[in-house]
Protein backbone atom coordinates (compact mmCIF):
# COMPACT_ATOMS: atom_id res chain seq x y z
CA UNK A 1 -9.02 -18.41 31.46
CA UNK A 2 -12.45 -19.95 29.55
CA UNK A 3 -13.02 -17.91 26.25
CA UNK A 4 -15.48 -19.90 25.13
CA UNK A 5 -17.84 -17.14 25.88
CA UNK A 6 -15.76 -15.27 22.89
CA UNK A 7 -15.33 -19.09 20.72
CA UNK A 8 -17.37 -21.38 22.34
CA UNK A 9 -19.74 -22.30 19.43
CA UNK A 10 -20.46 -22.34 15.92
CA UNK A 11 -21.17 -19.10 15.37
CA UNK A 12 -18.62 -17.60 16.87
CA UNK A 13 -16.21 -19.71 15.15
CA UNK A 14 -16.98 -19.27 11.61
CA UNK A 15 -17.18 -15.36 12.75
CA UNK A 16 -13.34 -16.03 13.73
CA UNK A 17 -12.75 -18.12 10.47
CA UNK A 18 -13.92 -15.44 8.19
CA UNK A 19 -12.09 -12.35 9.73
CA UNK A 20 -8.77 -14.74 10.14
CA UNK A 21 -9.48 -15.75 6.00
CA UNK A 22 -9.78 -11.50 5.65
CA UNK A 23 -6.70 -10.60 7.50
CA UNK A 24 -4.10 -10.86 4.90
CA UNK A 25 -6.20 -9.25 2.32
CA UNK A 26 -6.99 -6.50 4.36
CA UNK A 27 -3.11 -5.81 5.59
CA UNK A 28 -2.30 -6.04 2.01
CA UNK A 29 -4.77 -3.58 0.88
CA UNK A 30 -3.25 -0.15 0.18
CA UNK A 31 -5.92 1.55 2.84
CA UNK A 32 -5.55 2.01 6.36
CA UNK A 33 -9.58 2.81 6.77
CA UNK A 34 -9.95 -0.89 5.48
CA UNK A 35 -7.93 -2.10 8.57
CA UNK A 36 -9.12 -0.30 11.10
CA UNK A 37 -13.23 -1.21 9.80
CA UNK A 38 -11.37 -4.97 10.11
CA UNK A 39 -10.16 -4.17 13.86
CA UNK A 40 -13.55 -3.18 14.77
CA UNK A 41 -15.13 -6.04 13.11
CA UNK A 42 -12.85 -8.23 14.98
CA UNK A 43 -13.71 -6.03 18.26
CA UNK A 44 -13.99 -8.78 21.23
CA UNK A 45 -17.91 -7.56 22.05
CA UNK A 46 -18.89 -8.63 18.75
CA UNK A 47 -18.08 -12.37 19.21
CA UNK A 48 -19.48 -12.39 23.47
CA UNK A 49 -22.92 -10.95 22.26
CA UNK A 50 -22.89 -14.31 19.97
CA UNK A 51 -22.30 -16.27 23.17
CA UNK A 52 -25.07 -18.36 24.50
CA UNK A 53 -23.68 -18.74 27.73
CA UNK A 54 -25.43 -17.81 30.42
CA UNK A 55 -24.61 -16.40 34.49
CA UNK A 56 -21.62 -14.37 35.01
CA UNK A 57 -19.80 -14.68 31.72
CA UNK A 58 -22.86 -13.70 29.46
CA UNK A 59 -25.06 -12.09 31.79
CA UNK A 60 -23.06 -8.42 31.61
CA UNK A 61 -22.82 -8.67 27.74
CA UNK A 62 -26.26 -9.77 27.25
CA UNK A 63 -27.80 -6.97 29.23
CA UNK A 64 -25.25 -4.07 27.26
CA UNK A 65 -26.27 -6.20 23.77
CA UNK A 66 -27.99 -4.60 21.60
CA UNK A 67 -28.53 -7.45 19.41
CA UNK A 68 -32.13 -9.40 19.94
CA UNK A 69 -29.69 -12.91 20.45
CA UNK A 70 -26.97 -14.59 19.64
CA UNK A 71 -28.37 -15.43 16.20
CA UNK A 72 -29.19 -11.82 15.36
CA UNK A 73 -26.02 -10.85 16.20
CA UNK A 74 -24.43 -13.44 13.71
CA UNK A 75 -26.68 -12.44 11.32
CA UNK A 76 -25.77 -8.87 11.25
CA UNK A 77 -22.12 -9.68 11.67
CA UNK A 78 -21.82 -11.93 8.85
CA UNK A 79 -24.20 -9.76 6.98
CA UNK A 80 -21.74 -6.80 7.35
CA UNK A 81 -18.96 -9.15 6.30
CA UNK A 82 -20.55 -9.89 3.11
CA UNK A 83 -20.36 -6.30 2.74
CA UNK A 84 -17.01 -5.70 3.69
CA UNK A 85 -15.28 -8.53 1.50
CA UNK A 86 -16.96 -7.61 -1.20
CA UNK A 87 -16.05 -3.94 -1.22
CA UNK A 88 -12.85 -5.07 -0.90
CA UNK A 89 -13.08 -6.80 -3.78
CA UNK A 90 -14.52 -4.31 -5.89
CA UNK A 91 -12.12 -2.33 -5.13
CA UNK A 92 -9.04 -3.93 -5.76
CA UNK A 93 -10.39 -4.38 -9.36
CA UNK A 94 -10.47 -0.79 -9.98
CA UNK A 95 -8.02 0.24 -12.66
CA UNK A 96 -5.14 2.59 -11.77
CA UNK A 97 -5.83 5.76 -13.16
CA UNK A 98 -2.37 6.68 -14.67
CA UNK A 99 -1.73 9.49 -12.86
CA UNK A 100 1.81 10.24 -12.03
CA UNK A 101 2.78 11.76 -8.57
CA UNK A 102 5.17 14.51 -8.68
């Protein structure tokens, strides 16, 4: 099978490099909501409407895109990222608040 319509260049990649570097973090994190925003981040569409390819393998996604181009779509991926990670962050450096469960 050719995936390089889901890895075949640079974008793409560093799209796969980021939510592979987030995985841990966000299976570690005490919040399911967390990990299934990850899943859908990591949804298969998101890397094909980054492809550039062209004829049958990017012709479907391109027409159902609706990102302007490749380069948009990164954009707004890693954009959302940013976003992500760094809620994640924030949040895991919120105190405990002391409570005790009964």
């Amino acid at each position: 099978m050719d995936a390089s319509a889901w890895n075949g260049n640079q974008y793409q990649q560093q799209i796969i490099n980021r939510l592979q570097d987030l995985e841990t973090k966000v299976k570690n994190f005490p919040n399911l909501e967390k990990l299934q925003t990850w899943r859908k981040l990591a949804m298969s569409d998101n890397l094909h409407h980054m492809s550039y390819k062209g004829h049958e393998d990017g012709g479907v996604h391109e027409y159902f895109s609706y990102f302007e181009s490749p380069s948009h779509c990164y954009a707004t991926i890693s954009n959302i990222l940013d976003h992500f990670e760094q809620n994640l962050q924030n949040q895991s450096k919120l105190p405990t608040t002391g409570v005790k469960k009964r």
